[in-house]
Protein backbone atom coordinates (compact mmCIF):
# COMPACT_ATOMS: atom_id res chain seq x y z
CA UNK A 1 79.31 77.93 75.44
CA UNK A 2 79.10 76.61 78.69
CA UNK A 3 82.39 75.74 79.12
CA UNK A 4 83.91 78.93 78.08
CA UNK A 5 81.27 81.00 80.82
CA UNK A 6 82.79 78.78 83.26
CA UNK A 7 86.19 79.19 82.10
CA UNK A 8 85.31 82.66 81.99
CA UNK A 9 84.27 82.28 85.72
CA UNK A 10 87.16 80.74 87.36
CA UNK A 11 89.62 83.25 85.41
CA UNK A 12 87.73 86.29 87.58
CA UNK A 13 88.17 84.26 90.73
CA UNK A 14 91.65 83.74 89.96
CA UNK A 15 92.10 87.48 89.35
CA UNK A 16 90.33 88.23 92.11
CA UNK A 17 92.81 85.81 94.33
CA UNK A 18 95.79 87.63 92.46
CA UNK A 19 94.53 91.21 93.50
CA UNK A 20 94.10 90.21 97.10
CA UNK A 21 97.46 88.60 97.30
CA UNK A 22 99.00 91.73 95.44
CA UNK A 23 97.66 93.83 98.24
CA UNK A 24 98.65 91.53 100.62
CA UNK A 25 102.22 91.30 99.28
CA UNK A 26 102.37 95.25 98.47
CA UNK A 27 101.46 95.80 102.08
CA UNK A 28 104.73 93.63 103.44
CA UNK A 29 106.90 95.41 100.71
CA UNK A 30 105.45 98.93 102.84
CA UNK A 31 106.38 97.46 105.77
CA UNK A 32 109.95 96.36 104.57
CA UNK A 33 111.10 99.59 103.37
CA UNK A 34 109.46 101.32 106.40
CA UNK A 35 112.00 98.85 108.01
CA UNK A 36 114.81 99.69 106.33
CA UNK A 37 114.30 103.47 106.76
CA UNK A 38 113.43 102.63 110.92
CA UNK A 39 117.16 100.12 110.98
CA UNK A 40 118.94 103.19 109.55
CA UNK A 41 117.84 106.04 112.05
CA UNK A 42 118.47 103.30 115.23
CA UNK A 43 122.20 102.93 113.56
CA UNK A 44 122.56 106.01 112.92
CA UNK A 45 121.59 107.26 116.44
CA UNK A 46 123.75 104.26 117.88
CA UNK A 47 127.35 105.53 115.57
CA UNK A 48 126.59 109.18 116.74
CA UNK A 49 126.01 108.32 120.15
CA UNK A 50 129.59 106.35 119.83
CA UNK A 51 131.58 109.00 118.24
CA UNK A 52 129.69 112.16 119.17
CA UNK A 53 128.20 111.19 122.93
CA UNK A 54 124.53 111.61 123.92
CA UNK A 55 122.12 113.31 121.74
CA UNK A 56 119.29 114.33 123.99
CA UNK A 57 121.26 115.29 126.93
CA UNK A 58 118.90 116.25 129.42
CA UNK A 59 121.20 118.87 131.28
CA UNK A 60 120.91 120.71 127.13
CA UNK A 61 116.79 119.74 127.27
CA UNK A 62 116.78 121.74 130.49
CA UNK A 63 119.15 124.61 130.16
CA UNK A 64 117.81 124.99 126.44
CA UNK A 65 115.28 123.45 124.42
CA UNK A 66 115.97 124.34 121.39
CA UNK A 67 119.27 123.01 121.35
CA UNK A 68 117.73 119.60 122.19
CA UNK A 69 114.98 120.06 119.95
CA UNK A 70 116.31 118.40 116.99
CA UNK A 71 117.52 115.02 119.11
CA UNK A 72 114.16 115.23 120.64
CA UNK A 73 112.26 115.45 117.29
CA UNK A 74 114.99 112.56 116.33
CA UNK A 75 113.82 109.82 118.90
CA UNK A 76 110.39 110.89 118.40
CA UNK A 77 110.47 109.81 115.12
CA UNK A 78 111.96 106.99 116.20
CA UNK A 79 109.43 105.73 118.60
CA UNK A 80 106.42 106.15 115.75
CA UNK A 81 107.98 104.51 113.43
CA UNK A 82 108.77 101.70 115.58
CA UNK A 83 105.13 101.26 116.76
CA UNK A 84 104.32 101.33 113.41
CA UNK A 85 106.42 99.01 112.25
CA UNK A 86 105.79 96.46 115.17
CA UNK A 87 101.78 96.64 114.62
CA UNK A 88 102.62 96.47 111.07
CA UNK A 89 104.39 93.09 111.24
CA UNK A 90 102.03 91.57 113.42
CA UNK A 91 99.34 92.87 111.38
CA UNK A 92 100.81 91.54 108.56
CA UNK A 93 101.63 88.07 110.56
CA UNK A 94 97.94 87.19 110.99
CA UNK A 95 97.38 88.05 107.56
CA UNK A 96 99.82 85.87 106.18
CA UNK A 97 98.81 82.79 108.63
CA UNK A 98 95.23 83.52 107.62
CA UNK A 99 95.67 83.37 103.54
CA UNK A 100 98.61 79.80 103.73
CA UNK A 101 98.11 78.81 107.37
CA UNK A 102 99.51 79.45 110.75
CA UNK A 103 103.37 78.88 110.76
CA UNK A 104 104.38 78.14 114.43
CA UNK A 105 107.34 80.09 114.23
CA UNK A 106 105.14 83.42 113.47
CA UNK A 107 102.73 82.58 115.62
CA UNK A 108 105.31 82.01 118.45
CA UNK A 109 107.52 85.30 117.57
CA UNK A 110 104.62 87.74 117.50
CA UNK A 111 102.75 86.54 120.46
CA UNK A 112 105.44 86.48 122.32
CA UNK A 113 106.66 90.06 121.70
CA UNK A 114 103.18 91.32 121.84
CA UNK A 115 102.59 89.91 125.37
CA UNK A 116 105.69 91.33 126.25
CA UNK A 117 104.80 95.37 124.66
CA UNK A 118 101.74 94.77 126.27
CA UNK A 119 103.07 93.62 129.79
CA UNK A 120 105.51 96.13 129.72
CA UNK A 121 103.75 99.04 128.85
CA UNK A 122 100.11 98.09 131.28
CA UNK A 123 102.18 97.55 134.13
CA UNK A 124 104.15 100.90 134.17
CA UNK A 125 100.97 102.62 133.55
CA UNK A 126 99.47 100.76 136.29
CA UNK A 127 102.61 101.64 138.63
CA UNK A 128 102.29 105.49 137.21
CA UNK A 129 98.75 105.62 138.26
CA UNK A 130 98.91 103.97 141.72
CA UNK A 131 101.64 106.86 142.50
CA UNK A 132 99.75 109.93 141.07
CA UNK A 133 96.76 109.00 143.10
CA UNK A 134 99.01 108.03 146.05
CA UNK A 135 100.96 111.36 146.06
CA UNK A 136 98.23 113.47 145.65
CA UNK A 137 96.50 112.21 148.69
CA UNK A 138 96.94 113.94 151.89
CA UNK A 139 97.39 111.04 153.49
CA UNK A 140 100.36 110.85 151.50
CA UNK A 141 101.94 114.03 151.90
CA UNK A 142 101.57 114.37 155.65
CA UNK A 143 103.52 110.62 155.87
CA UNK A 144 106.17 112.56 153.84
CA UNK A 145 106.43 115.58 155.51
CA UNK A 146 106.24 113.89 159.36
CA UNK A 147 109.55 113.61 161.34
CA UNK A 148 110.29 110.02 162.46
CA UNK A 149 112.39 111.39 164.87
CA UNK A 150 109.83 112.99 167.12
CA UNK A 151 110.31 111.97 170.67
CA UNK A 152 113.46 110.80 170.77
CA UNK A 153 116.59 111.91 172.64
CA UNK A 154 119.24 112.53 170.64
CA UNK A 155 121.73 114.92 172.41
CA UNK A 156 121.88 112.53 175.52
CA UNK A 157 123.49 113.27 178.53
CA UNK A 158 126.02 115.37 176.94
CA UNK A 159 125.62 118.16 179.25
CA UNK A 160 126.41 116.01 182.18
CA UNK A 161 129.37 114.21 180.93
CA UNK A 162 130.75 117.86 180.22
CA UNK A 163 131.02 119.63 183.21
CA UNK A 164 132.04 116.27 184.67
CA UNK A 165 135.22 116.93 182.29
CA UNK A 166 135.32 120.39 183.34
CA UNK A 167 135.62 119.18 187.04
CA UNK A 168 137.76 116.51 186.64
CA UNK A 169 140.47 119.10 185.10
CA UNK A 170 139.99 121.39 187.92
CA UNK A 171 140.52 118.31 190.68
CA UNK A 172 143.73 117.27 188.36
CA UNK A 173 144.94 120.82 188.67
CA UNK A 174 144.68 121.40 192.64
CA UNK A 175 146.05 118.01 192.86
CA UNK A 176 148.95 118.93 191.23
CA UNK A 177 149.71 122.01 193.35
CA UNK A 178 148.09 120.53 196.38
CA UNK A 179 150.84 120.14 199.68
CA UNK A 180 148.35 119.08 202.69
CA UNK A 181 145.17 117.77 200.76
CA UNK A 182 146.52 116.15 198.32
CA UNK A 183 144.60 112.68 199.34
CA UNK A 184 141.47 114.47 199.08
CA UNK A 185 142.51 115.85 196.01
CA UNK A 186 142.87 111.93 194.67
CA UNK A 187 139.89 110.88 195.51
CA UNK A 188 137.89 113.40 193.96
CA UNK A 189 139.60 113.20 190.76
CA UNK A 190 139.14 108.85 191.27
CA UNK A 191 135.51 109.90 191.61
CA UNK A 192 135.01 112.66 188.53
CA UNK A 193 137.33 109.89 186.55
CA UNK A 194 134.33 106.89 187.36
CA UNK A 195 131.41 109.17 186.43
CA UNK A 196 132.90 110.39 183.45
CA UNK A 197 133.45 106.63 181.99
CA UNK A 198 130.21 105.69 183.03
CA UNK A 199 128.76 108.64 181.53
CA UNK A 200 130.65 107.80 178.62
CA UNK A 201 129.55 104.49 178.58
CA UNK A 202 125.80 105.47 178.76
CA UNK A 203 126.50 107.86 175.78
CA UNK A 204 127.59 105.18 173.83
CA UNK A 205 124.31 102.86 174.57
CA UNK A 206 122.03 105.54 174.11
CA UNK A 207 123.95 106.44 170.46
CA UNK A 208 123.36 102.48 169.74
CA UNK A 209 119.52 102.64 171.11
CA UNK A 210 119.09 105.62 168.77
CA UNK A 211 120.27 104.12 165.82
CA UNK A 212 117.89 101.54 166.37
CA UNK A 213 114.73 103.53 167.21
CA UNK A 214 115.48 105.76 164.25
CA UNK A 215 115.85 102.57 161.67
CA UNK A 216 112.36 101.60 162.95
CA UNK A 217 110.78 105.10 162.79
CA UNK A 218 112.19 105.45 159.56
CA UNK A 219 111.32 101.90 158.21
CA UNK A 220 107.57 103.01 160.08
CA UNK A 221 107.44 105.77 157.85
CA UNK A 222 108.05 104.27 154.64
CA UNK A 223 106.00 101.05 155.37
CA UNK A 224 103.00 103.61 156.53
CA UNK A 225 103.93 105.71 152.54
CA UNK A 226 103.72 102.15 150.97
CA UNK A 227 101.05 101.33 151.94
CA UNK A 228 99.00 104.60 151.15
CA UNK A 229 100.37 103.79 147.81
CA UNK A 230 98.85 100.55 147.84
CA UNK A 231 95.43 101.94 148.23
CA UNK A 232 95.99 103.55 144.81
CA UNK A 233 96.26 100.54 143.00
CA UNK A 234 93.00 98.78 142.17
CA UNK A 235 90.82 96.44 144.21
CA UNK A 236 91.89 93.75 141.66
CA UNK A 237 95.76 93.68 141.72
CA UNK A 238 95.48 94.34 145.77
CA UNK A 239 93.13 91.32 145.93
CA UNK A 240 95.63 89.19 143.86
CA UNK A 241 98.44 90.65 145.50
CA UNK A 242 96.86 89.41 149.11
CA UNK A 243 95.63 86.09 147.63
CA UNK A 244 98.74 84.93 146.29
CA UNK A 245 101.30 86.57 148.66
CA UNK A 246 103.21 88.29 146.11
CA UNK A 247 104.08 91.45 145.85
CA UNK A 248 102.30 94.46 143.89
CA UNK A 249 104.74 94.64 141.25
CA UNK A 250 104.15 90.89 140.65
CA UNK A 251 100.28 90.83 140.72
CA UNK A 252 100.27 93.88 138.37
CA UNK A 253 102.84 92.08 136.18
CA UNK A 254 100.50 88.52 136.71
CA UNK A 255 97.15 90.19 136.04
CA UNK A 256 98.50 91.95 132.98
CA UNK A 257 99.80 88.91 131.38
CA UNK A 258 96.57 87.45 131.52
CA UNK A 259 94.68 90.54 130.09
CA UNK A 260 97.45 90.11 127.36
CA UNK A 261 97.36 86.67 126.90
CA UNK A 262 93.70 87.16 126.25
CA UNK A 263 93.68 89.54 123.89
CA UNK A 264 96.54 88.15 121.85
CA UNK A 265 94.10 85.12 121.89
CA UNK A 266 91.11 87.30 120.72
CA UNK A 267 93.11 88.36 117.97
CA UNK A 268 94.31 85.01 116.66
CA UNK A 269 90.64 83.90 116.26
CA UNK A 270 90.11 87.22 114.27
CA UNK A 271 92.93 85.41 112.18
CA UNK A 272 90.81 82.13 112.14
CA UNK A 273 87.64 83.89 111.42
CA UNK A 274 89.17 85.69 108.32
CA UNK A 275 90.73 82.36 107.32
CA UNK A 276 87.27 80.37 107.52
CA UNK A 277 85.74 83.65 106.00
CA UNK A 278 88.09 83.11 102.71
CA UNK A 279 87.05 79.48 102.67
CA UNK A 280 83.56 80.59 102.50
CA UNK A 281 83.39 83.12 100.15
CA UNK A 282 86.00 80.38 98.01
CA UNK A 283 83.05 78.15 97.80
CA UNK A 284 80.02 80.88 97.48
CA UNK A 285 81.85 82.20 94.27
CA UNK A 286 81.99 78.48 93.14
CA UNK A 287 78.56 77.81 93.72
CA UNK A 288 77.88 81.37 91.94
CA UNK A 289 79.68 80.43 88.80
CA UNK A 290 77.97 76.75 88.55
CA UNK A 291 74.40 78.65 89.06
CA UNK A 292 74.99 81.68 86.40
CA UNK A 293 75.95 78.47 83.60
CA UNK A 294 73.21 76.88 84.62
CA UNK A 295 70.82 80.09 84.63
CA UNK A 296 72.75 80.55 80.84
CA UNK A 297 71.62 77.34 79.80
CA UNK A 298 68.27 78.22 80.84
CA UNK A 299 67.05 81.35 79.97
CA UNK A 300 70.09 81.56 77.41
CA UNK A 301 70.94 85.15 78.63
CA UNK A 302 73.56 85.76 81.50
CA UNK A 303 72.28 86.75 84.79
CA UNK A 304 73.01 90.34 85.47
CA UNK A 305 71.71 90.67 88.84
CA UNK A 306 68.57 92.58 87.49
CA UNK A 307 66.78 90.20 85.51
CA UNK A 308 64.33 88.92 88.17
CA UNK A 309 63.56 92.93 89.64
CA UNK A 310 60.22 93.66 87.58
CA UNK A 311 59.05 89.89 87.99
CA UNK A 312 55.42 89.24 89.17
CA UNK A 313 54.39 85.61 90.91
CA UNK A 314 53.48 82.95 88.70
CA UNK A 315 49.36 81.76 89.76
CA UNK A 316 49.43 78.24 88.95
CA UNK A 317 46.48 76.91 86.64
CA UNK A 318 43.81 74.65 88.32
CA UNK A 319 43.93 70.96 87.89
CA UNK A 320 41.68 70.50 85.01
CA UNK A 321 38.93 67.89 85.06
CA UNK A 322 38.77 64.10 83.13
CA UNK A 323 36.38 65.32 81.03
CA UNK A 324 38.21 68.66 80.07
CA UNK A 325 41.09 66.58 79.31
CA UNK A 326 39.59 64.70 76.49
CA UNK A 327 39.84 65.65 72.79
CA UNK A 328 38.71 65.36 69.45
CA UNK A 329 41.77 64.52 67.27
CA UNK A 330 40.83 67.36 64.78
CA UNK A 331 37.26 65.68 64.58
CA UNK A 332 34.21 68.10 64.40
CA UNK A 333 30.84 66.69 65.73
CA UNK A 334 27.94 67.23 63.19
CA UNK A 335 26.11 69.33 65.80
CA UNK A 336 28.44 71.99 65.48
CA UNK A 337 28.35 74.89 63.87
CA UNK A 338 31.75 76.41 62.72
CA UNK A 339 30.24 79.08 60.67
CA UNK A 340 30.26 82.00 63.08
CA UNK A 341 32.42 80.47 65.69
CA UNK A 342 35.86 81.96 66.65
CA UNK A 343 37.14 78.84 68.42
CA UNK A 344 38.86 76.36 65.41
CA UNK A 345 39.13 72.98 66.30
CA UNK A 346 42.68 71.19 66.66
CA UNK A 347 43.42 69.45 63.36
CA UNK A 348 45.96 66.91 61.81
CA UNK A 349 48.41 68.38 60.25
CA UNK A 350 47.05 67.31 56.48
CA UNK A 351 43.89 69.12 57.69
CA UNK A 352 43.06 72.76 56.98
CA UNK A 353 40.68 75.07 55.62
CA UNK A 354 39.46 76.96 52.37
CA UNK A 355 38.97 80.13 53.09
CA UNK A 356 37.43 81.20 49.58
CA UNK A 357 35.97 78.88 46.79
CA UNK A 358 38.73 78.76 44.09
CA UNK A 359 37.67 79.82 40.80
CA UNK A 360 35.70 77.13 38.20
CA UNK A 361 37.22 76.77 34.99
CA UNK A 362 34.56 74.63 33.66
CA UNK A 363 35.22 71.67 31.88
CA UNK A 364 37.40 72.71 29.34
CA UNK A 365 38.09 70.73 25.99
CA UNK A 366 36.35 67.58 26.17
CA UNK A 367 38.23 64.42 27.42
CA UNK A 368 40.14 66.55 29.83
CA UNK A 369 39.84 66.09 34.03
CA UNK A 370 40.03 68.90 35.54
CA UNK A 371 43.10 68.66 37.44
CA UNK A 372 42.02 71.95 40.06
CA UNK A 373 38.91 70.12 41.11
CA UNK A 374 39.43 68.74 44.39
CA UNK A 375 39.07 65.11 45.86
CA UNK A 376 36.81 63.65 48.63
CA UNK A 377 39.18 61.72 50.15
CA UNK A 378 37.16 59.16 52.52
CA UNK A 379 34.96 62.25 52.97
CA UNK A 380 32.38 59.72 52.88
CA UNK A 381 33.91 58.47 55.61
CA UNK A 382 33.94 61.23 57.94
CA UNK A 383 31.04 63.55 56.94
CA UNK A 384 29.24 61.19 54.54
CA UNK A 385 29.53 63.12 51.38
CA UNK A 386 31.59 66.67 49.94
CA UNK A 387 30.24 69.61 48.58
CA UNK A 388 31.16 70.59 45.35
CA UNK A 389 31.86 73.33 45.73
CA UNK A 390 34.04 73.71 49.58
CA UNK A 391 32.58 76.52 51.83
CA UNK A 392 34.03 77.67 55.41
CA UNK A 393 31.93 74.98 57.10
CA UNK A 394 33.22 72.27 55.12
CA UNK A 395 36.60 70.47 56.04
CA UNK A 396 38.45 69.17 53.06
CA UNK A 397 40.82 65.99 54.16
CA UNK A 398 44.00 66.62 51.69
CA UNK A 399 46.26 63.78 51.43
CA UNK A 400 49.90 63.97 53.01
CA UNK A 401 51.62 62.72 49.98
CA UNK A 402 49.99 65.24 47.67
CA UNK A 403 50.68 68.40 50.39
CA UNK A 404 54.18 67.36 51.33
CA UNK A 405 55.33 66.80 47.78
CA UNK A 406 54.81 70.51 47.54
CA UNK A 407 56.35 71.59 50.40
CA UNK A 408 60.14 73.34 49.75
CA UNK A 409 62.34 70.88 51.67
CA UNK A 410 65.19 73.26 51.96
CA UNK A 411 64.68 75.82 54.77
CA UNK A 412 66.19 78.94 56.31
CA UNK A 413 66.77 79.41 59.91
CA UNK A 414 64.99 83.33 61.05
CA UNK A 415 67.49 83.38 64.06
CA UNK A 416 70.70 82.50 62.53
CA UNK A 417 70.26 82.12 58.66
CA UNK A 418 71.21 78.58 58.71
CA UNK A 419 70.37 76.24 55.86
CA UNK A 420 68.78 72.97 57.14
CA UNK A 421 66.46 70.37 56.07
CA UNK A 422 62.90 70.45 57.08
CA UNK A 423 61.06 67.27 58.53
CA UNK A 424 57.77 68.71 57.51
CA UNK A 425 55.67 72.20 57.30
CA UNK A 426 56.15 73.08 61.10
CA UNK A 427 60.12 72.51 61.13
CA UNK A 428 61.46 76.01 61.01
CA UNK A 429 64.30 76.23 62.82
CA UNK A 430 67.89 75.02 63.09
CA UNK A 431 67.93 73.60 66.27
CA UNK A 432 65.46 74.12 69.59
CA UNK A 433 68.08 76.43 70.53
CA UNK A 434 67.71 78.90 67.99
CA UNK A 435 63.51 78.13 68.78
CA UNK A 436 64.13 79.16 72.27
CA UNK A 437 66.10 82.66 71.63
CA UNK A 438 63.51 83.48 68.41
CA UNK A 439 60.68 82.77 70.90
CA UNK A 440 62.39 84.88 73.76
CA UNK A 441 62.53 87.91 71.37
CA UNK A 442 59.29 87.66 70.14
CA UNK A 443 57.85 87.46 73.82
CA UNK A 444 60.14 88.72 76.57
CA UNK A 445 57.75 87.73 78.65
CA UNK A 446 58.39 83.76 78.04
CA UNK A 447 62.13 84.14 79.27
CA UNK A 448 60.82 85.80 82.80
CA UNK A 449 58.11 83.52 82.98
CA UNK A 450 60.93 80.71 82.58
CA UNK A 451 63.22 82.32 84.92
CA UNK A 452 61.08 82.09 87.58
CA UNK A 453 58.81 78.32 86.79
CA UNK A 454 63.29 77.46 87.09
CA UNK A 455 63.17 78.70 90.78
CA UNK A 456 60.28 77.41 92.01
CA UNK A 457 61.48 73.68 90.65
């Protein structure tokens, strides 16, 4: 019996195992077919973006969206299924290294592209914030909207070097139709002809001077809009940014790979937790089996979980005394009177009483004993001498050999019918087990009363 409850047990934990690893396996066969489905929409969208150009154009998204609505509801679909199927799979990962292990190969693939979804994504959002804040700042706007410019010259001395042109043509035509000043004529062309190149030549270092104050007002400006977007950022990534030298692109990029790297660490211990968790629960079902066989062999009932719910507390008896401990061995002092007592002393098992007198037949014919008359056997002994006639006071010693010989040696077992042997007058069972179940039957109490006397040992 035992060994079938625990075979009994170990097929429920095995059935148990197989449901969990049919889940398991039914949740990777979801994930595979939401694969397959997810591989055909990216080819798809890559052949019709070969053969039939862009789908979401975004000239067609602006000038009309319904025309862009269906590529738009295309690569929407797209992106959740992705997601889904990336979380899926790493999902999935962890739950495969936590039922057979952690394969390094898993382990390597899916941190790897989580740290990078997770990089990726947390620093845009970081770079996206930093810039709303930035350009929503007046700060911000009136660095934007100022002229670098201001302040400097950047006609020059154009005017100048004009109507020296415009007077050095005049001087070139009197000199030309000049006939008694022509010398003077020369010279003042010579002179218009100097100031013009060095007019020219001034022109051309100012142009050079302005190109170089307008690089620096300009590189001003956006150094000055750079840095009011560096106040957007947070006091963290500017502090790593300072402390390390690099730039804010790098500190975001450093600070969320370390946010990453501890979450996808947090999440491998879930992994390792789950894994111990299964070990645990592996043994606390084994322990439960081995404690419901022995609970069987007990009580001889299986435990239902309910048994033990209307159960009081045992109060232990009192250690009983030397003298309370001694007995009589079925002996009755003289002094005491059994007549109107209710208490029976313990007897032998060849010891009993007579209720009633039995009948007197007399003598009979003569020459005949009387074979219903009964013996003092060693009643001399014990009480000195034996009534004739036995009374409820009076203890008649039979002999074994005469009371045995008329016991029925064949006996039936109450609990289940069996036909066995019997030892003597108190042998009426089968086996102790059939005593135990008749007994628990009779007295339900016994079997709670047994239940808990097992605890407590």
């Amino acid at each position: 019996m035992n060994t079938e409850i625990e075979i009994r047990k170990k097929l429920e934990w095995h059935l148990a195992k197989i449901t969990d690893l049919k889940k398991h396996l039914a949740y990777i066969e979801g994930l595979l077919a939401m694969s397959k489905w997810l591989t055909f929409l990216l080819f798809l969208a890559f052949t019709l973006s070969l053969y039939l150009g862009d789908i979401l154009h975004l000239q067609t998204l602006i000038t009309s969206f319904i025309g862009s609505a269906p590529g738009f509801v295309f690569y929407l679909i797209i992106c959740l299924m992705l997601a889904y199927v990336l979380a899926g799979i790493k999902h999935a990962a962890y739950s495969h290294m936590a039922l057979f292990g952690r394969v390094l190969a898993i382990v390597a693939v899916v941190v790897s592209m989580g740290l990078l979804a997770e990089v990726f994504q947390s620093s845009g959002n970081q770079d996206t914030k930093a810039r709303v804040v930035a350009e929503n700042s007046a700060e911000f706007k009136a660095a934007v909207n100022a002229n670098p410019l201001v302040g400097l010259n950047l006609v020059g001395n154009t005017g100048t070097l004009t109507r020296l042109q415009g007077e050095f043509a005049e001087a070139q035509s009197y000199l030309k139709s000049c006939k008694k000043t022509c010398h003077i004529q020369q010279a003042k062309v010579d002179r218009l002809n100097a100031q013009i190149a060095a007019e020219q030549a001034a022109n051309a270092d100012h142009a050079s001077n302005l190109a170089t104050l307008t690089q620096t007002a300009l590189q001003a400006q956006t150094e000055r809009i750079r840095h009011i977007e560096e106040k957007g950022y947070n006091p963290t990534i500017r502090s790593i940014a300072s402390f390390t030298g690099l730039q804010i692109a790098s500190a975001i990029v450093l600070l969320m790979l370390f946010i990453s790297a501890q979450f996808e660490t947090l999440h491998y211990w879930l992994s390792e937790m789950k894994a111990r968790a299964l070990m645990a629960l592996d043994g606390l079902q084994a322990a439960l089996a081995r404690l419901e066989v022995e609970y069987f062999q007990a009580t001889g009932v299986e435990f239902d979980g309910s048994a033990h719910e209307d159960l009081e507390p045992i109060t232990r008896p009192a250690p009983r005394s030397r003298q309370e401990h001694k007995t009589d061995f079925g002996f009755i002092p003289q002094t005491a009177s059994m007549a109107h007592s209710s208490v029976k002393p313990t007897l032998f098992k060849w010891q009993q009483y007579f209720t009633h007198a039995r009948p007197h037949k007399g003598l009979g014919f003569i020459g005949f004993v009387d074979p219903d008359k009964p013996k003092a056997l060693h009643a001399h002994v014990l009480h000195g001498h034996v009534a004739t006639e036995p009374t409820a006071e009076t203890i008649v010693l039979i002999s074994p050999n005469a009371r045995e010989g008329q016991e029925d040696k064949d006996g039936i077992c109450p609990q289940c019918g069996a036909r066995f042997y019997k030892v003597n007058k108190q042998h009426r069972f089968c086996c102790a087990t059939c005593r135990d179940h008749w007994h628990n039957q009779q007295q339900p109490q016994r079997l709670r009363y047994q239940g808990i006397r097992k605890q407590r040992q």
